[in-house]
Each structure stands twice: as C-alpha cells, then as structure tokens.
C-alpha atoms as a PDB file:
ATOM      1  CA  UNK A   1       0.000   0.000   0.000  1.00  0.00           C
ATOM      2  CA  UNK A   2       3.096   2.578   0.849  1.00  0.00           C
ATOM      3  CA  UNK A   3       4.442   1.969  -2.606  1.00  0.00           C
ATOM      4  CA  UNK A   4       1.450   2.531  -4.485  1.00  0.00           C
ATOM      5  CA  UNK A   5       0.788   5.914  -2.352  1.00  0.00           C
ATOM      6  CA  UNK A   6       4.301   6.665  -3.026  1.00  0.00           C
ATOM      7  CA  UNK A   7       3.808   5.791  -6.873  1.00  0.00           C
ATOM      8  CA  UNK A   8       0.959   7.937  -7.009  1.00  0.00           C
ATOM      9  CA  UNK A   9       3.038  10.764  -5.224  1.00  0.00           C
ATOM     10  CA  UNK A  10       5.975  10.478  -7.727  1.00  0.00           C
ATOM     11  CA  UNK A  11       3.603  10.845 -10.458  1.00  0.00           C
ATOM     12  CA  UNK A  12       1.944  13.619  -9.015  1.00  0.00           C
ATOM     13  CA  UNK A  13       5.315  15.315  -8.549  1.00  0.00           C
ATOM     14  CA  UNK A  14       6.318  14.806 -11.758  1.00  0.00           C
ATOM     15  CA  UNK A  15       3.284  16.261 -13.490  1.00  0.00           C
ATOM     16  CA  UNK A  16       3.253  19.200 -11.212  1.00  0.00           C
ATOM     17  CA  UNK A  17       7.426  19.369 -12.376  1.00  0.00           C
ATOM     18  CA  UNK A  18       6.521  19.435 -16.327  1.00  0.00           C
ATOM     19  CA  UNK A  19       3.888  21.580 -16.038  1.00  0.00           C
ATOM     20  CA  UNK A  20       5.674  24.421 -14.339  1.00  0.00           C
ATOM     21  CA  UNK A  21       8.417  23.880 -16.435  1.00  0.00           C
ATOM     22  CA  UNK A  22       6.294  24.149 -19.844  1.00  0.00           C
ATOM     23  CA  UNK A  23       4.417  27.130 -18.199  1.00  0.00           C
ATOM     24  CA  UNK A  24       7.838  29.016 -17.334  1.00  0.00           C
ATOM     25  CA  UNK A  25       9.448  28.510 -20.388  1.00  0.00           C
ATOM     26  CA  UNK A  26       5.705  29.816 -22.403  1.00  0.00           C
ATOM     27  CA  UNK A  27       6.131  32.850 -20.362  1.00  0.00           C
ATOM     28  CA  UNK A  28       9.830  33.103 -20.782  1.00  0.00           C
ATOM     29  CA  UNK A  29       9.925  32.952 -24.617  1.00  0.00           C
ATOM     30  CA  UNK A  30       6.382  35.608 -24.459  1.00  0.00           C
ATOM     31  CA  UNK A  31       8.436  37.931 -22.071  1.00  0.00           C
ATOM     32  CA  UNK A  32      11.089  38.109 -24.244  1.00  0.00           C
ATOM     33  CA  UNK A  33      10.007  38.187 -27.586  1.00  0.00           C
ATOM     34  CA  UNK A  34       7.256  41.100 -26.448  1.00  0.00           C
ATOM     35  CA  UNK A  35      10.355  42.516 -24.581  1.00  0.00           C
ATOM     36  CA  UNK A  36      12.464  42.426 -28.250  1.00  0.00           C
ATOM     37  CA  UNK A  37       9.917  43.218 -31.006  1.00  0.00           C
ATOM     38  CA  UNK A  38       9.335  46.857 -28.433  1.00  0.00           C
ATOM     39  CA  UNK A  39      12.920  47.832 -28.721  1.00  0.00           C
ATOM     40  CA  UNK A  40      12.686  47.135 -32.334  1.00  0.00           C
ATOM     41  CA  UNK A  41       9.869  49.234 -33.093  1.00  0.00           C
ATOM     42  CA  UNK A  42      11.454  52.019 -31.018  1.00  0.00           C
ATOM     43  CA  UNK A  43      14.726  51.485 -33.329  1.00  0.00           C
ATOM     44  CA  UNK A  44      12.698  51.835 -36.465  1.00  0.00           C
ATOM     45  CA  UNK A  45      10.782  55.227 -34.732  1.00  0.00           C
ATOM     46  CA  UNK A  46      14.154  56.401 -33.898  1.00  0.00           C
ATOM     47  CA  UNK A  47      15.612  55.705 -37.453  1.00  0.00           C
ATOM     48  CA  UNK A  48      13.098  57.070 -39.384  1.00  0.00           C
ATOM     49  CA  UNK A  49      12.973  60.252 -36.912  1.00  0.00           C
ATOM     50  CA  UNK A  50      16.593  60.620 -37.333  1.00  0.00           C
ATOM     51  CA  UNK A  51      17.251  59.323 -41.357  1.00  0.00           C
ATOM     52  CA  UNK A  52      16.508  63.357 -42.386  1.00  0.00           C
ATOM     53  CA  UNK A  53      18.987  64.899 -40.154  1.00  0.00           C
ATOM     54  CA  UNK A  54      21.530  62.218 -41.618  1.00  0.00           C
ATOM     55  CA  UNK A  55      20.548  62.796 -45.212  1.00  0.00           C
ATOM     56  CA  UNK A  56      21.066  66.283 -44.627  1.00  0.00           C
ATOM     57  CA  UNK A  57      24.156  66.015 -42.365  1.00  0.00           C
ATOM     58  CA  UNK A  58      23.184  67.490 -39.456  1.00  0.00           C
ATOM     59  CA  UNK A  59      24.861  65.635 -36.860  1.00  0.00           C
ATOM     60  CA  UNK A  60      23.452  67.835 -33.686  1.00  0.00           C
ATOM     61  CA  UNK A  61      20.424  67.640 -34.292  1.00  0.00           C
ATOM     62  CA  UNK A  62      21.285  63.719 -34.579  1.00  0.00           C
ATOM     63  CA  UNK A  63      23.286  63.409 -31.340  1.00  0.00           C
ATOM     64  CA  UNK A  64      20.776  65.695 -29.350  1.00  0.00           C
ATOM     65  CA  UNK A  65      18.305  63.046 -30.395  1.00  0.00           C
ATOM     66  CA  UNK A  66      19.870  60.147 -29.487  1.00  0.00           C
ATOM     67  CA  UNK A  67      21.275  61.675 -25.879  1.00  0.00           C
ATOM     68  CA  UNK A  68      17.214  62.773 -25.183  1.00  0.00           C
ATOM     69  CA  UNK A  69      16.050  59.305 -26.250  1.00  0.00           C
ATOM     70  CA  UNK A  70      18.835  57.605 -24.370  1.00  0.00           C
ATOM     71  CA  UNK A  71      18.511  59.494 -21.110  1.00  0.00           C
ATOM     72  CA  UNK A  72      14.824  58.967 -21.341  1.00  0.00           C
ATOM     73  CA  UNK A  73      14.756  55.262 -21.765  1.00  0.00           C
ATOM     74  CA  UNK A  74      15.701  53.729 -18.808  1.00  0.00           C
ATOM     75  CA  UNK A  75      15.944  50.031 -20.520  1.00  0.00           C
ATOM     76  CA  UNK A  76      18.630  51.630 -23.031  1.00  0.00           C
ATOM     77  CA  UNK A  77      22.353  50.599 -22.172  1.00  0.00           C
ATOM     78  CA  UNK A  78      23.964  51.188 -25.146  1.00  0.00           C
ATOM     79  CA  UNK A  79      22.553  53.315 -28.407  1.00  0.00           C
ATOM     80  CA  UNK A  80      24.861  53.986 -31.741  1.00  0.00           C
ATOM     81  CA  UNK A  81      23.949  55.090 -34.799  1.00  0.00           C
ATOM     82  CA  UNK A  82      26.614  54.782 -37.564  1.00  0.00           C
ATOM     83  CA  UNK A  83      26.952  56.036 -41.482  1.00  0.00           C
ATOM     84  CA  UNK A  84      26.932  54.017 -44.750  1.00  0.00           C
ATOM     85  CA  UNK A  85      31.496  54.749 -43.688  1.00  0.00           C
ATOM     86  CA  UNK A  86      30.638  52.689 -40.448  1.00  0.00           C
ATOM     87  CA  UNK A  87      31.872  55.754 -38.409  1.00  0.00           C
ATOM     88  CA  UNK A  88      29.539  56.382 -35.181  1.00  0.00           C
ATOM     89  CA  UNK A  89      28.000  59.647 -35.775  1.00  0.00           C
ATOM     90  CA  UNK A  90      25.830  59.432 -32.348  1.00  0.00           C
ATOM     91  CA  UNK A  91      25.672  57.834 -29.346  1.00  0.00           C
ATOM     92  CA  UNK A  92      24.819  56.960 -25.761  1.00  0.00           C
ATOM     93  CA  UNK A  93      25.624  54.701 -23.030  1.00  0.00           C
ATOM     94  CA  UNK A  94      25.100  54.435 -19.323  1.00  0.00           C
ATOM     95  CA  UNK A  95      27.718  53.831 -16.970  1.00  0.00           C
ATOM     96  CA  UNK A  96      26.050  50.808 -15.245  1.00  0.00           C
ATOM     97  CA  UNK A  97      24.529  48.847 -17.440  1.00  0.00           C
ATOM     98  CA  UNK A  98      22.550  45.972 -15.792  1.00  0.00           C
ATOM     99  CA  UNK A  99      23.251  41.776 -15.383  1.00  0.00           C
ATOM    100  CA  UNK A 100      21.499  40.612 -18.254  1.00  0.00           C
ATOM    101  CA  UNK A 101      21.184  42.230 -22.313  1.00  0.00           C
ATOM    102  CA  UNK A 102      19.755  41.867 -25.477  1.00  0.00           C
ATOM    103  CA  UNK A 103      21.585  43.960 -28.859  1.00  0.00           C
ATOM    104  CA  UNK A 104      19.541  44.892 -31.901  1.00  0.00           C
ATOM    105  CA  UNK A 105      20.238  46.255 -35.049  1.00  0.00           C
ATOM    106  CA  UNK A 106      18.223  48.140 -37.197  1.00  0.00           C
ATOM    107  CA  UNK A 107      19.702  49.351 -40.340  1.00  0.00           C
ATOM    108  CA  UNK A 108      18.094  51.937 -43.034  1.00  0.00           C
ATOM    109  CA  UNK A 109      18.160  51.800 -46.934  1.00  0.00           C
ATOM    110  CA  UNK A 110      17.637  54.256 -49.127  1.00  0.00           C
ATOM    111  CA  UNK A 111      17.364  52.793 -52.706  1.00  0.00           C
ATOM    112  CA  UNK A 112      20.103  49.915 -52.876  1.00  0.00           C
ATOM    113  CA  UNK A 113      22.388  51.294 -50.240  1.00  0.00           C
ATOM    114  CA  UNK A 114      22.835  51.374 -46.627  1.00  0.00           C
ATOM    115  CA  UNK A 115      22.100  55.374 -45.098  1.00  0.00           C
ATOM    116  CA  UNK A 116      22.836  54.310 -41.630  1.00  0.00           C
ATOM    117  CA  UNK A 117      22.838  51.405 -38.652  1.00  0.00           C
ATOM    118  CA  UNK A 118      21.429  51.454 -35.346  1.00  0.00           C
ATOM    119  CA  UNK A 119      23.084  49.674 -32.566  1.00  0.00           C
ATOM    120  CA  UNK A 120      20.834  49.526 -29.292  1.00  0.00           C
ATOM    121  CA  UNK A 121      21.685  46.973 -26.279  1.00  0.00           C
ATOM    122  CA  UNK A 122      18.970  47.035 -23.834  1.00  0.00           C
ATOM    123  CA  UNK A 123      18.789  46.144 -20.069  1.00  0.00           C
ATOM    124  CA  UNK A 124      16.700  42.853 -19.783  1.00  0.00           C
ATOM    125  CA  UNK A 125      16.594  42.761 -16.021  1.00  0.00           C
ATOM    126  CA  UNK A 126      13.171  43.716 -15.816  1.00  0.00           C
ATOM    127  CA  UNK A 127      11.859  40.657 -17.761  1.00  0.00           C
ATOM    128  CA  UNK A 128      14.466  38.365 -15.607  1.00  0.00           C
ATOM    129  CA  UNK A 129      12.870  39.844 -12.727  1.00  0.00           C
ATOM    130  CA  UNK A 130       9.086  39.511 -13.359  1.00  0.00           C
ATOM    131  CA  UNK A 131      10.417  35.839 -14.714  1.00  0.00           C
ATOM    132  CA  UNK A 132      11.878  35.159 -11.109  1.00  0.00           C
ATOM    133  CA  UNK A 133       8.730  36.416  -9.596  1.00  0.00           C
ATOM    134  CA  UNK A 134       6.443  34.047 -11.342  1.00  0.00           C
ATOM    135  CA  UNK A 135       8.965  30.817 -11.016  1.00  0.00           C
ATOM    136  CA  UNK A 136       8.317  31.988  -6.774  1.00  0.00           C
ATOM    137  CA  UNK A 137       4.877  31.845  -7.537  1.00  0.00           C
ATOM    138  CA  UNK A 138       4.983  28.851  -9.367  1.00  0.00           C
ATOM    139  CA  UNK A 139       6.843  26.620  -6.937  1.00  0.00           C
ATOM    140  CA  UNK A 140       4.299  28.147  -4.661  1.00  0.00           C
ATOM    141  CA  UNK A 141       1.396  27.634  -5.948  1.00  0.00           C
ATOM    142  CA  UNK A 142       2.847  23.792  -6.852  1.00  0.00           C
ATOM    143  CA  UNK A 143       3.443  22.936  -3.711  1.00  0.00           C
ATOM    144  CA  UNK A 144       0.056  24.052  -1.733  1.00  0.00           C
ATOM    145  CA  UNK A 145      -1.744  21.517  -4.609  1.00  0.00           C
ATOM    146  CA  UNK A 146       0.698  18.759  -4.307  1.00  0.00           C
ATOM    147  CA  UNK A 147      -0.382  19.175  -0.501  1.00  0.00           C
ATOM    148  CA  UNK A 148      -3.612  19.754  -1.110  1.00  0.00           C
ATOM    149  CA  UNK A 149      -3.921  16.669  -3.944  1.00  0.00           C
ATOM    150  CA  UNK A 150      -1.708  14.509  -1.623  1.00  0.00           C
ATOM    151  CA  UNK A 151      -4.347  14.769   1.344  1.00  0.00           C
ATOM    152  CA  UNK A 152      -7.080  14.148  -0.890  1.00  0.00           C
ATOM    153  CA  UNK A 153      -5.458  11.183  -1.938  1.00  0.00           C
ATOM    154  CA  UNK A 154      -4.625   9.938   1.407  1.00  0.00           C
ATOM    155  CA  UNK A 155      -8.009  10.558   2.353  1.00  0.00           C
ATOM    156  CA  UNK A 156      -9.725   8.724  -0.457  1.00  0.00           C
ATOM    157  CA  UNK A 157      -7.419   5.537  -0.317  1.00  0.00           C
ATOM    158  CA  UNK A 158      -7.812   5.171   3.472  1.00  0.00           C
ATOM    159  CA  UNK A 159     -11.932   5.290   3.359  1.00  0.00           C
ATOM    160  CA  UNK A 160     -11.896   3.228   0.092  1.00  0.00           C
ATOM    161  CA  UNK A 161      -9.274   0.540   0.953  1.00  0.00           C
ATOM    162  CA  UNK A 162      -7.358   0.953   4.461  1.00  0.00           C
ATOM    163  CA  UNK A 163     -10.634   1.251   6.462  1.00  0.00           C
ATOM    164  CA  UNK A 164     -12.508  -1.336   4.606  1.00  0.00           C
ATOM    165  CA  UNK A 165      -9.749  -3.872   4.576  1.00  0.00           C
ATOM    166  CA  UNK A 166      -8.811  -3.125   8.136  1.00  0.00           C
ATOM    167  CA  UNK A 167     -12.723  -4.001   9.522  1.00  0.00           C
ATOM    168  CA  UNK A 168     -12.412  -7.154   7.178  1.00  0.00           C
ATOM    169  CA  UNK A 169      -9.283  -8.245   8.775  1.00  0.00           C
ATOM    170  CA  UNK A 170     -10.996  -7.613  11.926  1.00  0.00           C
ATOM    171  CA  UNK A 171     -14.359  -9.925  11.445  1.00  0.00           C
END
C-alpha cells in the first residue's frame, strides 16, 4: 500500500514538475520576444525620426536626439547610430549597465544602399525579474496543490481501501 501511495506521489510530482516547467518557459519565450519586437519598433521610430537629419548632415540635431532618447529610456544601455562609412556619428551609453542584455540592429536603406545602422543593447533585467517572480509563484502555488492533492489522496485511499480492509481483517 506505501508503494502505491508513493507511486501515485511520484507521479503527481512529476506532473506538477513538467507543467511548471512548460508554463515558465511559455512565459519566458512571451516575455522576451514582447520585450524584443518593443525595442525594435522604437529602433525603427528612432531611425526614421533621425534618417533626415543624416541625409542632410546634421549631426546635432542627430546626437541631441539620441542623448534625449537615451537618457529617457531607462531600458537603453547602449545606443549607436553609424553612417553608410561605419563611423559612429551618435551615441549613448550608461555607466552601469545591468546583469542581463539583449543587442539589436536596425539598419536603413535608401534605394540599394545602406544610409545608416542602429546599434541599441537594452537592459533585460526587468523581464528576468518579473520571470523570477512568477517561477516563486509557481513553486508556490505547486506545492500548496501537491499538498492539497496529496491529502485528498490519502483521504480517499484510506476510506476506500485501508478502512474497509482493516474491519475485514478484523471480522
């Protein structure tokens, strides 16, 4: 009878294992790619904000933009933006940038060639925190059920089979 309980506890354990797993790595991969595809749209804003004031030289007006955006995005760690040359005409970085980071690069045509290329590395901490957040709730939430399904188990298989058996041993 302790075997089979335990069977049915490993099994339960194992379920409740693979389905956190599948659920944290759904979220994960969600978290991330929503996290990704926004700092790419902001790239493409910023590049087709800023592909006049290349096309016309006008490199302030360029590195004012990029500074403004830069200081104003607190997920930003690291934004270049480089000629068709490959020389930097703006940037920005911060002096701390955080544990974790994810680099994109955007670059702009005009007609067959390359105007410019956008360099942004941005500070993924955010997403690794709300991640760590809902693997605690998780493991939480995993182990009041496994209690909860456990008791219920116990429960059931001592009214269905322990009881019965034990007042038949009994007679």
């Amino acid at each position: 009878m302790r075997k089979t309980l335990l069977v049915i506890v490993a099994v339960l354990s194992l379920f409740l294992l693979i389905s956190d797993t599948v659920i944290y790595l759904h979220h994960k991969g969600t978290l991330y790619g929503e996290f990704r595809e926004s700092r790419v749209q902001e790239l493409r804003l910023l590049a087709i904000v800023s592909k006049d004031a290349l096309l016309e030289h006008d490199w302030s007006a360029i590195r004012k933009l990029v500074t403004q955006w830069g200081r104003e995005q607190n997920r930003v760690v690291e934004l270049k933006i480089s000629n068709r040359e490959g020389d930097t005409v703006a940037g920005f970085q911060r002096a701390a940038p955080g544990p974790s980071s994810v680099k994109l690069v955007q670059e702009v045509e005009l007609g067959d060639s390359r105007v410019m290329r956008l360099e942004l590395v941005a500070d993924t901490s955010e997403v690794t925190g709300s991640l760590d957040v809902m693997l605690l709730q998780l493991v939480a939430i995993s182990i009041f059920l496994f209690l909860i399904m456990a008791a219920s188990i116990w429960v059931v298989l001592r009214k269905l089979a322990i009881v019965p058996l034990k007042d038949e041993v009994l007679r």
